[in-house]
Protein backbone atom coordinates (compact mmCIF):
# COMPACT_ATOMS: atom_id res chain seq x y z
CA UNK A 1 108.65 160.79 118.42
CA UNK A 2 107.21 161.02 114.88
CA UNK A 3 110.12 159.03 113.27
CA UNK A 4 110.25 156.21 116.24
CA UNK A 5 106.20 155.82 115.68
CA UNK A 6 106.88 155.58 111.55
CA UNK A 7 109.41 152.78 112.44
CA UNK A 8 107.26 149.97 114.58
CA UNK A 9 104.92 149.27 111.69
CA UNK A 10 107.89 148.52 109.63
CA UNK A 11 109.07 146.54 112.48
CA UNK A 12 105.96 144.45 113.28
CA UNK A 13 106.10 143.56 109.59
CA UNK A 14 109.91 142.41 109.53
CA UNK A 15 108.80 140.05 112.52
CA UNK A 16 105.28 138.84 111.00
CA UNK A 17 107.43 137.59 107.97
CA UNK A 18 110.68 136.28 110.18
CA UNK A 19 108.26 134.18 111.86
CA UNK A 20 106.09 132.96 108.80
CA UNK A 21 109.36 132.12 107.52
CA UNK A 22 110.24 130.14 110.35
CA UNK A 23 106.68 128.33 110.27
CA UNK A 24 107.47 127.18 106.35
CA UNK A 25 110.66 126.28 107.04
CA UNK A 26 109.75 124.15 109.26
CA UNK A 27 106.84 122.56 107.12
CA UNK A 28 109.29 122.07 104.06
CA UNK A 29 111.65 120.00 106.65
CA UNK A 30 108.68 118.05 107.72
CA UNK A 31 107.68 117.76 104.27
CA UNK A 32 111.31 116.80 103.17
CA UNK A 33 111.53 114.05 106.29
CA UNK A 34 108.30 112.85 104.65
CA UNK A 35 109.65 112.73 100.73
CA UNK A 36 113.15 111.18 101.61
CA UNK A 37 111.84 108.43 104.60
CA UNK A 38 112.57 104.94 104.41
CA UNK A 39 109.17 102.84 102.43
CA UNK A 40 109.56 101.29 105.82
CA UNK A 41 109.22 104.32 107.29
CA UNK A 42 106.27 105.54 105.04
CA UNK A 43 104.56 102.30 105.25
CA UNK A 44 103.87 102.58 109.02
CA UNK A 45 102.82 105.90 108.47
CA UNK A 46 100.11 104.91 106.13
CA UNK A 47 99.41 102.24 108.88
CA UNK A 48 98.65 104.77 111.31
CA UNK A 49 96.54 106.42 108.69
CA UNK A 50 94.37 103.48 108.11
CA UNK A 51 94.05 102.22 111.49
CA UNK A 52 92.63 105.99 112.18
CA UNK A 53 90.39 105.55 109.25
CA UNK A 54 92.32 108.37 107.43
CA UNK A 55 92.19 106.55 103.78
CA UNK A 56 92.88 109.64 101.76
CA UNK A 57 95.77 109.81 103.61
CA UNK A 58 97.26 106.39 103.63
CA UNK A 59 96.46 106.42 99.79
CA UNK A 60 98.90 109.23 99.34
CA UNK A 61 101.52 107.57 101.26
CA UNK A 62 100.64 104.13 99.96
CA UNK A 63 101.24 105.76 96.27
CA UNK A 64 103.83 107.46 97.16
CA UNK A 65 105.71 104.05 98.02
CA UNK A 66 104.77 102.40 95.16
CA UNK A 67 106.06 105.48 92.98
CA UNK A 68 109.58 105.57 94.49
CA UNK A 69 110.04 102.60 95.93
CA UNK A 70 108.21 100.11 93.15
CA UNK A 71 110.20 97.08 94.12
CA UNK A 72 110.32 96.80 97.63
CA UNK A 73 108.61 94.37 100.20
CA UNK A 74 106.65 97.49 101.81
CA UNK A 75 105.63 98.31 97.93
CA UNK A 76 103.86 95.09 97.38
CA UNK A 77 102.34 94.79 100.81
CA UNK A 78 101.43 98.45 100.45
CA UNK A 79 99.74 97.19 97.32
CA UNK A 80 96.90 95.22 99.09
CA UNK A 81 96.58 97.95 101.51
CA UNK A 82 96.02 100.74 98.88
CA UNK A 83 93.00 98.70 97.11
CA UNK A 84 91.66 98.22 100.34
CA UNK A 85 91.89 102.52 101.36
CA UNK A 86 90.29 102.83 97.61
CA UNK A 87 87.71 100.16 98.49
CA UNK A 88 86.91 102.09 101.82
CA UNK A 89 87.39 105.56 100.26
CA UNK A 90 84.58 105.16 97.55
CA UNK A 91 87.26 104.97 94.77
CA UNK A 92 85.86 102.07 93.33
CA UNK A 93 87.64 102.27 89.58
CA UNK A 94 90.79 102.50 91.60
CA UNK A 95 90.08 99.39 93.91
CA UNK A 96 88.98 97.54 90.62
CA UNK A 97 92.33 99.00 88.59
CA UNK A 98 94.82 97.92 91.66
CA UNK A 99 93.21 94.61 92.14
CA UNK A 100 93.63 93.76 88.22
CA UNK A 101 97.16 94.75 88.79
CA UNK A 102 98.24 93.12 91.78
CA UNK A 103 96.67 89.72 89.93
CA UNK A 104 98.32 90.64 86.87
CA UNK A 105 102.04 91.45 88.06
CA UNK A 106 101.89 88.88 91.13
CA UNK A 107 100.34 85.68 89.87
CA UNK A 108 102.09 83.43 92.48
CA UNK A 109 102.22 85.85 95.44
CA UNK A 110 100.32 84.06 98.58
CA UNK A 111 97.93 86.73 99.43
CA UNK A 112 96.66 87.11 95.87
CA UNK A 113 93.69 85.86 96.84
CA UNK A 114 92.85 88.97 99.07
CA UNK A 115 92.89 90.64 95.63
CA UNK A 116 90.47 88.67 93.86
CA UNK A 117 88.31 88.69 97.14
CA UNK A 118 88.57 92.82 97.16
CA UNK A 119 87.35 93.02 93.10
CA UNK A 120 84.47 90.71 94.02
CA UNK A 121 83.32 92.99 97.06
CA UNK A 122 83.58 96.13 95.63
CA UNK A 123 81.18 95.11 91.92
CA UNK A 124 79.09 93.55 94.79
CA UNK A 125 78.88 96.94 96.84
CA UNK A 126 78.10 98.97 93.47
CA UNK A 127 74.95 97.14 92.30
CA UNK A 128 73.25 100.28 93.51
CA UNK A 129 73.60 103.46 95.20
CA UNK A 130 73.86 103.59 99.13
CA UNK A 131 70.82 104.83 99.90
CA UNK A 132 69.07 101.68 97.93
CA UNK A 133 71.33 99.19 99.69
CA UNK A 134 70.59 100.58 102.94
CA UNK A 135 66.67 100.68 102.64
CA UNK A 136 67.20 97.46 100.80
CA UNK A 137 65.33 98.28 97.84
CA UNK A 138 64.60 95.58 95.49
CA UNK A 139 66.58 96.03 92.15
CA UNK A 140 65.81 92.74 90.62
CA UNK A 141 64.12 94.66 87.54
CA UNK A 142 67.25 96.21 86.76
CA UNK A 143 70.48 94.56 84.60
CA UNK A 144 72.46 93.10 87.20
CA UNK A 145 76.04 94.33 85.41
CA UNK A 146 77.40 94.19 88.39
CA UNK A 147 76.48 91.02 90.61
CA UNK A 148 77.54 89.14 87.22
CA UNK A 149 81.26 90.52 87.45
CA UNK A 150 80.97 90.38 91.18
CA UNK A 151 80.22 86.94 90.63
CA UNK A 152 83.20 86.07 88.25
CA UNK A 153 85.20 87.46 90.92
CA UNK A 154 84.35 85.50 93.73
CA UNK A 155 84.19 82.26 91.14
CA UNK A 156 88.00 82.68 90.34
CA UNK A 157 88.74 83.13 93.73
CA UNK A 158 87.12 79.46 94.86
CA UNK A 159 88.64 78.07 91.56
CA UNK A 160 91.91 78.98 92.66
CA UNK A 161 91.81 79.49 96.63
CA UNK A 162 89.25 77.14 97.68
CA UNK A 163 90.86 77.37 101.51
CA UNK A 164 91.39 81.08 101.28
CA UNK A 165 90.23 83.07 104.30
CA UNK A 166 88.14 84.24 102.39
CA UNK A 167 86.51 81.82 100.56
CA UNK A 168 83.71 81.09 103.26
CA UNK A 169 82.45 84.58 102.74
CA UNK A 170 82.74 84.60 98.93
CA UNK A 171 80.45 81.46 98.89
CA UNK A 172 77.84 82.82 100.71
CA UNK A 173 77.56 85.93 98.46
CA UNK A 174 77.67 84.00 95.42
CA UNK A 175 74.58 82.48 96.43
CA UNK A 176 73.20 86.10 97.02
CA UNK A 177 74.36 86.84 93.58
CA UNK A 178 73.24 83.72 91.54
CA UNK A 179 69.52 84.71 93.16
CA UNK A 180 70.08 88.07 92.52
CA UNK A 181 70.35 87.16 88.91
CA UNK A 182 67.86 84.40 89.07
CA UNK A 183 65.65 87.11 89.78
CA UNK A 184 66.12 89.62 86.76
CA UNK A 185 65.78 86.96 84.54
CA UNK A 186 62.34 85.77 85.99
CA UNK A 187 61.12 89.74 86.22
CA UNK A 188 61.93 89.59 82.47
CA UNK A 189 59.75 86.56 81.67
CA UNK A 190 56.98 87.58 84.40
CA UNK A 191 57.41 90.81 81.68
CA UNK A 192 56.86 88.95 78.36
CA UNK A 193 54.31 87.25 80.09
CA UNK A 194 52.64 90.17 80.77
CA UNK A 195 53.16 91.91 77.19
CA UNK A 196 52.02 87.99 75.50
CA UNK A 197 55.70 87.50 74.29
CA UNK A 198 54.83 83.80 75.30
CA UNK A 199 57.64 82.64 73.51
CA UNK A 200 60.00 85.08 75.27
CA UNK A 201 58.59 84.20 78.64
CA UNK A 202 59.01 80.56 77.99
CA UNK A 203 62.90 80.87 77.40
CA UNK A 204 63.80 83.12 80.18
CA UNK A 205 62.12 80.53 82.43
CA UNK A 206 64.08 77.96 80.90
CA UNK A 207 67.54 79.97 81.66
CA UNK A 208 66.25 79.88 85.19
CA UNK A 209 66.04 76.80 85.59
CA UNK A 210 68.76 75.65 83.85
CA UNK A 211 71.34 77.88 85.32
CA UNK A 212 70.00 78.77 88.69
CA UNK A 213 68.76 75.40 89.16
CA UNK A 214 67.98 75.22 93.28
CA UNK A 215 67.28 79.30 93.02
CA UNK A 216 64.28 80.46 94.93
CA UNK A 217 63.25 81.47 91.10
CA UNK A 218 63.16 78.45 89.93
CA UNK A 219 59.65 77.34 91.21
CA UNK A 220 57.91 80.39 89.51
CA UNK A 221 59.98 80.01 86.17
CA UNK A 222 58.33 76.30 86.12
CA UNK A 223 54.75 77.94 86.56
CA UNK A 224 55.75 80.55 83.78
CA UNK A 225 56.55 77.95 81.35
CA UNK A 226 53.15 75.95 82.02
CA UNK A 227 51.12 79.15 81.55
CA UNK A 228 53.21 80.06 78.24
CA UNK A 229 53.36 76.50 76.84
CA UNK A 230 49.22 76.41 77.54
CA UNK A 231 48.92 80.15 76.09
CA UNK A 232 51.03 78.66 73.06
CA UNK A 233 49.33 75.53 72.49
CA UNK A 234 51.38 73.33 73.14
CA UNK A 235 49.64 71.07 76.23
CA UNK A 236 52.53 68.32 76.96
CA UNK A 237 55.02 70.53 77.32
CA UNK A 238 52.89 72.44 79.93
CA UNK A 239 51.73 68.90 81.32
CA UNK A 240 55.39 68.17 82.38
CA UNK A 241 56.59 71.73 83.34
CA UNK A 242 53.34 71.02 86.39
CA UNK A 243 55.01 67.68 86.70
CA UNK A 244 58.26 68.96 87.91
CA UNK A 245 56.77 71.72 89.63
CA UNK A 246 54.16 69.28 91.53
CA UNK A 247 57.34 66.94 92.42
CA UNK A 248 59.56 69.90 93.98
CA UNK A 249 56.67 71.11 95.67
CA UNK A 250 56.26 68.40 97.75
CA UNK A 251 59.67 68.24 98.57
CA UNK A 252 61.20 70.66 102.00
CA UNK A 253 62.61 73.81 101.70
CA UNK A 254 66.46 72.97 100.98
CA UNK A 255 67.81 76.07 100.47
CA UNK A 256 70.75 77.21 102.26
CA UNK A 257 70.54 79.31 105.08
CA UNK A 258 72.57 81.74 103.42
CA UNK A 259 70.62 82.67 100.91
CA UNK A 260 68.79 84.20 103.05
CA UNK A 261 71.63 86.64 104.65
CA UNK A 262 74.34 86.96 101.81
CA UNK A 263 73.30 90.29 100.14
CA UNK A 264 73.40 91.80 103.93
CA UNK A 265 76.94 90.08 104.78
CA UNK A 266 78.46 93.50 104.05
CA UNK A 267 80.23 93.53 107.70
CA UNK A 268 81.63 90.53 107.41
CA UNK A 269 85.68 91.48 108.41
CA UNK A 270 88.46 91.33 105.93
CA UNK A 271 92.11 91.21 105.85
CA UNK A 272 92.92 95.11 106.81
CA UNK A 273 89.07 95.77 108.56
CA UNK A 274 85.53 95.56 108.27
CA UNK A 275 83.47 95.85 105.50
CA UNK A 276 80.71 98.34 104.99
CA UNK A 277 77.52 97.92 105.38
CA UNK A 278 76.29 96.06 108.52
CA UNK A 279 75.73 98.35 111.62
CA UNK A 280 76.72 95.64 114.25
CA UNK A 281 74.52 96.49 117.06
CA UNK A 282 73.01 93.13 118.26
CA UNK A 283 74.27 92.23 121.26
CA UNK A 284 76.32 95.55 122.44
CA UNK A 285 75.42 98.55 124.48
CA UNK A 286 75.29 101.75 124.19
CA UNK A 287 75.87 104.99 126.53
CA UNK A 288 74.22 108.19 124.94
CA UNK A 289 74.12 111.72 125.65
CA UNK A 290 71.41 114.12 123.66
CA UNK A 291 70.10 117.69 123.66
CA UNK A 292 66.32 117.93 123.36
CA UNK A 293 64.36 120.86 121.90
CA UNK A 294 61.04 121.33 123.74
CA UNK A 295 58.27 123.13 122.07
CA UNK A 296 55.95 125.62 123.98
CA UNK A 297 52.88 124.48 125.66
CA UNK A 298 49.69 125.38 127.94
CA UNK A 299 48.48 123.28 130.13
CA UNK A 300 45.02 123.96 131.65
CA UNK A 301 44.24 122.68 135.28
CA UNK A 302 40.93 122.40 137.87
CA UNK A 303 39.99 125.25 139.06
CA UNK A 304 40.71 127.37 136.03
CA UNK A 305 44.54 127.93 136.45
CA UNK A 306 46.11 127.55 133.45
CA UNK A 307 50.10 127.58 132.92
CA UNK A 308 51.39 128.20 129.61
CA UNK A 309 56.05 126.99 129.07
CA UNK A 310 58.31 128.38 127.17
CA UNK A 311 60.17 126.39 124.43
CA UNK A 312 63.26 125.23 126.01
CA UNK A 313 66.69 123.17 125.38
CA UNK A 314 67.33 120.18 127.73
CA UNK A 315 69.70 117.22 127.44
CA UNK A 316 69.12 113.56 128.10
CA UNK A 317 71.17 110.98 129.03
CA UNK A 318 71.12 107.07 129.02
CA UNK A 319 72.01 103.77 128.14
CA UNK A 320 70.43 101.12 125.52
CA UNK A 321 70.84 97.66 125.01
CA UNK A 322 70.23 95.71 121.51
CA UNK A 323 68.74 92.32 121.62
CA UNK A 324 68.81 92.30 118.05
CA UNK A 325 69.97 94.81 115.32
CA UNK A 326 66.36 96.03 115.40
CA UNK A 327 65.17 95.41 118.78
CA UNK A 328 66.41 97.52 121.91
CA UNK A 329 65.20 98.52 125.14
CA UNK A 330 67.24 101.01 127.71
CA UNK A 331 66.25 104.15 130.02
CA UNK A 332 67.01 108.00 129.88
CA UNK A 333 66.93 110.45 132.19
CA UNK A 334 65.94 114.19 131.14
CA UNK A 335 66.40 117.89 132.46
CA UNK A 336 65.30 121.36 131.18
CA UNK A 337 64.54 124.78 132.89
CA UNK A 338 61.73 126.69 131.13
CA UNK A 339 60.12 130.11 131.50
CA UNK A 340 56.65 130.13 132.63
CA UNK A 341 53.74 132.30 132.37
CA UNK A 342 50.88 131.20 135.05
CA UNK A 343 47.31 132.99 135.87
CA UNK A 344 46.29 131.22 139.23
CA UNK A 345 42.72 130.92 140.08
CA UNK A 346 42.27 132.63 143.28
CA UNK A 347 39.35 131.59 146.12
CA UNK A 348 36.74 134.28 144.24
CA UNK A 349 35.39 133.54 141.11
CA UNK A 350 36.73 135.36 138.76
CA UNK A 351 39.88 135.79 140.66
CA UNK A 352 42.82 135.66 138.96
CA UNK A 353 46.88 136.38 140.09
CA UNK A 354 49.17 136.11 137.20
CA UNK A 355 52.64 134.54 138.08
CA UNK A 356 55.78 134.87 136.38
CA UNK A 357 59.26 132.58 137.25
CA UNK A 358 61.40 129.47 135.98
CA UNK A 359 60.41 125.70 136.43
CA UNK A 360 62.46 122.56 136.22
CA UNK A 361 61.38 119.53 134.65
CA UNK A 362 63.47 116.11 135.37
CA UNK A 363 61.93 112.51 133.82
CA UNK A 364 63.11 108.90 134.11
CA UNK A 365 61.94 106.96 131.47
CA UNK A 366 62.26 103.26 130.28
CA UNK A 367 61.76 102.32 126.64
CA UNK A 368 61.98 99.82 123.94
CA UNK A 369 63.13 101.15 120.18
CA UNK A 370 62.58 98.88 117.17
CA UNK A 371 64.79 99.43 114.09
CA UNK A 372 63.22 98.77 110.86
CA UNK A 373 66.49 97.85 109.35
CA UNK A 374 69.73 96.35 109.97
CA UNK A 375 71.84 98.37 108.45
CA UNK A 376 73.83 101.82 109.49
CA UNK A 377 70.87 104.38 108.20
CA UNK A 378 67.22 102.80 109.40
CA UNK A 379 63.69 104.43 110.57
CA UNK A 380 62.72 104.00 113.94
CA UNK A 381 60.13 103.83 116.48
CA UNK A 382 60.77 104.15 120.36
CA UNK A 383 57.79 104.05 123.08
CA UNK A 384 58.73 104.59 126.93
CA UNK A 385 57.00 104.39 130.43
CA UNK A 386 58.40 106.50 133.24
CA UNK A 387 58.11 109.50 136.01
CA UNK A 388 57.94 113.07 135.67
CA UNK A 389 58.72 115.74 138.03
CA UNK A 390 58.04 119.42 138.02
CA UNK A 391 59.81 121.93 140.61
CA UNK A 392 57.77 125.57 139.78
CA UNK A 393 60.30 127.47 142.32
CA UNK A 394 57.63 128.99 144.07
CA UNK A 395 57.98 128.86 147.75
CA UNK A 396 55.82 127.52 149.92
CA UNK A 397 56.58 128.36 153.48
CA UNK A 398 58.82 130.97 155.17
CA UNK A 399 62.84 130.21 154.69
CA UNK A 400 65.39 128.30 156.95
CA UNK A 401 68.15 130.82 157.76
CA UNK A 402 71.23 128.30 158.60
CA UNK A 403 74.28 129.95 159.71
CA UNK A 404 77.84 128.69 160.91
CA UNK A 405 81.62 130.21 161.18
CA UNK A 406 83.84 129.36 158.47
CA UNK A 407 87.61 129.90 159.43
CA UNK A 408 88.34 131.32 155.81
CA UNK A 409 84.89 133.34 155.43
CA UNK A 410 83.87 134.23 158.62
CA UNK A 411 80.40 134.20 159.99
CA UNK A 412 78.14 132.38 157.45
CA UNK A 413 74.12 132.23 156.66
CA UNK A 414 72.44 130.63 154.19
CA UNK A 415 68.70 130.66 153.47
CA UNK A 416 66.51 127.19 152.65
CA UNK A 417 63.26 127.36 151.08
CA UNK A 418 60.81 124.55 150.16
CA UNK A 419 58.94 124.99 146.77
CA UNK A 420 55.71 124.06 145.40
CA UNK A 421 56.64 120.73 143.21
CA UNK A 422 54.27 118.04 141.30
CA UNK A 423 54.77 115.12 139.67
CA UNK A 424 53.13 112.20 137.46
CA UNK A 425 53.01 109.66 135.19
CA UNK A 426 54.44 109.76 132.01
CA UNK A 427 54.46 107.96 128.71
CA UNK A 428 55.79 108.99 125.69
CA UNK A 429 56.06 108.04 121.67
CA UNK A 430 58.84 109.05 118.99
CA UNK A 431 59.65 108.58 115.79
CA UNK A 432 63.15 109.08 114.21
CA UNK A 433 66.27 108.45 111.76
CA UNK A 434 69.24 106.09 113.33
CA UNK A 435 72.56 106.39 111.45
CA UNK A 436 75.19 104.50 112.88
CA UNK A 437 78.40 106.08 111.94
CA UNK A 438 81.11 103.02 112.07
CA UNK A 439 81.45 100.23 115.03
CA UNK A 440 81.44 102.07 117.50
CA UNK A 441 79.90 105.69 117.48
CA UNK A 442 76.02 106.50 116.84
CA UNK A 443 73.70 109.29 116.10
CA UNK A 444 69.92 109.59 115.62
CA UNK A 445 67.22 112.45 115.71
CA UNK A 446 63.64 112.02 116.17
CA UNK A 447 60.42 113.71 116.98
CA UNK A 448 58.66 112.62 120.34
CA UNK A 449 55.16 113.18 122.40
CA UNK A 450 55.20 113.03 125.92
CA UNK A 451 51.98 113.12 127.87
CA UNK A 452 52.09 113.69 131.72
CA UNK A 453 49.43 112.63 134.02
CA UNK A 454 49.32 115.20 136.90
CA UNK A 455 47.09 114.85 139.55
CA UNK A 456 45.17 118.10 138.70
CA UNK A 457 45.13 118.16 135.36
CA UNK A 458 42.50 118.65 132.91
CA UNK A 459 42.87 115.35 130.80
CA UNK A 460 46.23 114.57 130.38
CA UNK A 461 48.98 117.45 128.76
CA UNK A 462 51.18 116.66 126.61
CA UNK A 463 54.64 117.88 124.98
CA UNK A 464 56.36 117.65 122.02
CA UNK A 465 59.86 118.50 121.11
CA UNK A 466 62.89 116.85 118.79
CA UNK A 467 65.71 115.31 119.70
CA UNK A 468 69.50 114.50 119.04
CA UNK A 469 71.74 112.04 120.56
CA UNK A 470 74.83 110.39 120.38
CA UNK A 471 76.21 107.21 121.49
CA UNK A 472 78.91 105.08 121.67
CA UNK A 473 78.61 101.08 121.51
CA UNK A 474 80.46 98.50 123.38
């Protein structure tokens, strides 16, 4: 016995590494498949990778191609992909580096023009961090670096392509980008004019209106210059910059539409997928699915009862549909069970029966959200009308004793019991944070009051809890 018992850890052991070995050898074969495929082969495997939005993925297989397999048709094809997986990875360098490249090496190749479109949208994405292109924060103090190569970009790809896919888009950010630039270069002279570098002032106007001539800038460059030229002296030159001013003032807004929309056309789709940016909710719906956390409470009620809940988890579910990307309306419908703690008022005064048990809460509500932004991460309102009901569990009336023979159970009984419910009207307010995470899924959290109107109620309760939900747009 001792020696058989010394012999099975030794044995459990032998098998643990038998069938780790197994498991590796295995992998290496996988691996090995992997390292010795076809590029056509390894090309539709970075396919798969980027239609599943696995980009560090398809860049390993996409550089692995173009490592072993540098002059083949999936190599240069795989090319374009790859800048695009950087451009959607957050590799921006790399994008820029593989765009250069592909423009350098394949000067003639028809799809070149996807590479000069990529280089323009990715300087045009990193004029700021996310967070101040989502909130749209106005940057126009800051050297625009970026929106100028952005702009060369998109230039060179008109120059050359000017029937490229592509090209409509590129246009309309270039006008984005030539205001975006108009714009630094008046905050500079509205600075000068500020610190009485009049001079200054007076030439940074004049590079408004000479290079972004039709700019949205332009008009306040003109008044710049005719405060400057009158701060300076020098009256006739101030007489004619009112001149022109009092001429294009009279004349209608002309400025493109676009102008208006370029530096948000972020979702505008490509050759391999959308861009980033927009969050593409005008127009769809959504089904959602939450969990609500619901705070503790005591409600007070005529005739001196008073009923204090427990905090409680619930989920919600419902639909939404956006009008807009900002504006929405849909309805929800709510459960939780909560602990209660009760002291009834009894017919005496003074008389009071303390009650113990579990109530149910259910609410259908109907609401309207605004977003405050169009893109993926906005603030939020929501406000919603509905119907609450409350089931305390406490019966009312003697039980129903139903009974019947069941051929597999036998002879069966089952008790029915009314309960004391109540219900009311409801109305509720939230605040929260939307992100939505790509075209189709969604998430948001907020904080929300709801205030319940029952019929015996001392003013009207209310209830407060957070929220998280999910959703899915189609």
């Amino acid at each position: 016995m001792p020696f058989i018992l010394s012999r099975r850890p030794l044995l459990a052991i032998a098998c643990a590494l038998a069938t780790l070995l197994a498991v590796a050898g295995c992998k290496s074969r996988g691996d090995e498949r992997a390292a010795k495929g076809t590029p056509e082969w390894i090309y539709s495997q970075a396919q798969e990778d980027l239609k599943g939005n696995n980009f560090k993925g398809a860049i390993e297989k996409l550089e692995l191609i173009e490592a072993r397999y540098p002059f083949s048709n999936p190599a240069r094809q795989g090319q374009l992909d790859l800048m695009y997986a950087y451009h959607k990875n957050f590799e921006a360098e790399s994008a820029i580096d593989q765009a250069d490249q592909f423009i350098r090496e394949n000067p003639t190749h028809p799809r070149v023009d996807y590479a000069y479109y990529i280089k323009g949208l990715v300087y045009f994405e990193s004029g700021g961090d996310w967070l101040e292109r989502v909130f749209n924060v106005d940057t126009s103090k800051r050297p625009p670096s970026e929106a100028r190569k952005s702009l060369q970009a998109f230039q060179a790809l008109l120059q050359q392509f000017p029937k490229s896919p592509y090209s409509p888009d590129a246009r309309q950010r270039m006008i984005y980008l030539r205001n975006r630039l108009a714009d630094y270069e008046l905050a500079v002279a509205r600075y000068y004019m500020k610190r009485g570098a009049y001079v200054g002032a007076v030439n940074r106007a004049r590079s408004v209106i000479e290079t972004y001539d039709g700019s949205p800038a332009a008009m306040e460059a003109l008044q710049i210059m005719s405060k400057a030229y009158r701060k300076l002296g020098i009256d006739e030159l101030a007489g004619k910059a009112e001149s022109v001013y009092a001429a294009n003032a009279s004349l209608p807004d002309i400025t493109e539409p676009a102008a208006e929309t370029a530096g948000l056309a972020t979702n505008q789709p490509g050759a391999y997928g959308p861009a980033t940016g927009g969050a593409d909710r005008a127009g769809r719906w959504e089904a959602r699915g939450g969990v609500a956390f619901q705070n503790s409470a005591t409600t007070d009620f005529k005739g001196g009862t008073k009923v204090s809940v427990a905090s409680s988890t619930g989920f919600v579910l419902g639909a939404r549909y956006n009008f807009t990307d900002r504006l929405a309306a849909g309805a929800s419908l709510s459960y939780d069970n909560r602990d209660y703690d009760a002291d009834v008022a009894g017919d005496e005064p003074g008389e009071v029966f303390p009650v113990k048990g579990e109530l149910t809460t259910t609410s259908l509500m109907v609401s309207g959200d605004y977003d405050f932004l169009a893109g993926r991460l906005t603030p939020f309102v929501t406000g919603g009308l509905g119907w609450t009901w409350v089931d305390t569990n406490i019966a009312t009336e003697p039980p129903d004793i139903g009974c019947w023979w069941d051929p597999w159970w036998g002879y069966v009984c089952t008790a029915f019991q009314d309960t004391k419910t109540t219900s009311g009207f409801a109305y509720e307010l939230g605040v929260g944070l939307r992100y939505d995470i790509n075209e189709y899924l969604v998430a948001d959290g907020l904080y929300k009051i709801k205030w319940i109107a029952f019929d015996n109620s001392q003013g009207t309760p209310s209830y407060d809890g957070f929220q998280i939900n999910f959703g899915y747009k189609f």
